[in-house]
Protein backbone atom coordinates (compact mmCIF):
# COMPACT_ATOMS: atom_id res chain seq x y z
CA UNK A 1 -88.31 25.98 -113.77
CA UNK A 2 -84.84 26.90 -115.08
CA UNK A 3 -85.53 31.28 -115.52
CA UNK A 4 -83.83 32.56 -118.85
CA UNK A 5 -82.16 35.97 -117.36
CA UNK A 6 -80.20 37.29 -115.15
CA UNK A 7 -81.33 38.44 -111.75
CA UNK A 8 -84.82 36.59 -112.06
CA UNK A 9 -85.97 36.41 -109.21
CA UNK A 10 -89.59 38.89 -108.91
CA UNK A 11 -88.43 40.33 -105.47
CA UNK A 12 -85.13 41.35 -107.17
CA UNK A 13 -83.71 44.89 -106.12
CA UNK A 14 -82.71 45.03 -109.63
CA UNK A 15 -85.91 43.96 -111.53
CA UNK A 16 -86.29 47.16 -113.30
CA UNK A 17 -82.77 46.99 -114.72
CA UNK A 18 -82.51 42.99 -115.53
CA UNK A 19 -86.11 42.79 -116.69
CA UNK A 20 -87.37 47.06 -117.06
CA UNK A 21 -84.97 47.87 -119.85
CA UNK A 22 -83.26 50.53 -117.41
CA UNK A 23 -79.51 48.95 -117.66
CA UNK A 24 -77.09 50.22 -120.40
CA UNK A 25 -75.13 47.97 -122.73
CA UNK A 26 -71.32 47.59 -121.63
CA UNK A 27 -70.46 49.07 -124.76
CA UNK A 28 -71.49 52.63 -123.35
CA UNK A 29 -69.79 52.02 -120.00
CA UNK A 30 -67.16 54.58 -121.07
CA UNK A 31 -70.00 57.15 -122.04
CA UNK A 32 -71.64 56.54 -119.01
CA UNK A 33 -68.53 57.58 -116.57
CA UNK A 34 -68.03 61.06 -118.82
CA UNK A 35 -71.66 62.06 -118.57
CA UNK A 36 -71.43 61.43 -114.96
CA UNK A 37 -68.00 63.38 -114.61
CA UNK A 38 -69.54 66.32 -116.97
CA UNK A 39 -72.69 66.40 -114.41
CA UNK A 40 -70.05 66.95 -111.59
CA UNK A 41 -69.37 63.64 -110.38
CA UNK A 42 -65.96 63.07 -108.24
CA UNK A 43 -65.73 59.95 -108.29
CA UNK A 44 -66.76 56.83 -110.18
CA UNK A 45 -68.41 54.17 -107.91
CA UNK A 46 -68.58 50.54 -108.85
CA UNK A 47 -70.08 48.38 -106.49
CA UNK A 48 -69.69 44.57 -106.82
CA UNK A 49 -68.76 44.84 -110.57
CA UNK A 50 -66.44 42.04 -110.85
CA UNK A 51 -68.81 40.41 -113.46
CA UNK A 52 -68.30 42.96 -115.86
CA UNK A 53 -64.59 43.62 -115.34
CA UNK A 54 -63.63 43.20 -118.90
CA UNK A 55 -65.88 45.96 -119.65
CA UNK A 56 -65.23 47.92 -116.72
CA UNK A 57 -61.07 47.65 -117.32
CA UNK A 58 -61.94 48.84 -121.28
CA UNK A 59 -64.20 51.72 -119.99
CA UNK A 60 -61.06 52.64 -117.29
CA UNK A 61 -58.74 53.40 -120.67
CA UNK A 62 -57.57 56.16 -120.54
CA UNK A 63 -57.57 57.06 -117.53
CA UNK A 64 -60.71 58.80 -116.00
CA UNK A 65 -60.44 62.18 -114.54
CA UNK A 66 -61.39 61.22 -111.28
CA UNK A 67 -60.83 58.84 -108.80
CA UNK A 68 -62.36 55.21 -109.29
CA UNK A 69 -63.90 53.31 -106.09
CA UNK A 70 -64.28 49.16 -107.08
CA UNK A 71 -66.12 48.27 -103.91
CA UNK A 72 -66.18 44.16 -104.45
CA UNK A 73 -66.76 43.26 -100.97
CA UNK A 74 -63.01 41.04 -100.42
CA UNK A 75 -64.49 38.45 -102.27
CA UNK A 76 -62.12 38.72 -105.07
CA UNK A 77 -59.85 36.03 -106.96
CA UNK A 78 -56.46 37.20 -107.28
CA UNK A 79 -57.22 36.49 -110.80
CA UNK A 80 -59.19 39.59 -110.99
CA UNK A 81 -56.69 41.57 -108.65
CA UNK A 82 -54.36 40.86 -111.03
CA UNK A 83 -56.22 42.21 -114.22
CA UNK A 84 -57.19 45.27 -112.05
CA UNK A 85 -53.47 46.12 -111.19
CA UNK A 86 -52.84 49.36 -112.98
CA UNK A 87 -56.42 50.52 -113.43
């Protein structure tokens, strides 16, 4: 049987953000990186977010504060290296 969201699996690390209502919409991405920095973050640490890079290259503009660490395990296109170039 064909399961209708993301990350369905019941022994999921992430079952209380795909299926507990504990994720944030993209659209607050940017929010989310300034209440971080303003609770004394130094850095902004994105592991394996390659399937939110459009989001996560919108959320990058302008420039953050602090330094950015996009830990995508070398599995990367050089699509997306491209689109990251800059960020």
């Amino acid at each position: 049987m064909a399961v209708p969201w993301a990350l369905g699996c019941i022994y999921c690390q992430n079952i209380e953000i795909s299926r507990g209502g504990k994720g944030i919409p993209a659209k607050d991405l940017r929010k989310t990186f300034e209440m971080l920095i303003d609770r004394g973050a130094e850095t902004i640490d994105l592991v394996t977010p390659s399937h939110f890079l459009p989001h996560v290259i919108e959320a990058l503009q302008p420039k953050l504060p602090v330094p950015v660490v996009y830990n995508c395990g070398g599995y990367e296109t050089t699509q997306t290296i491209e689109m990251l170039k800059g960020e």
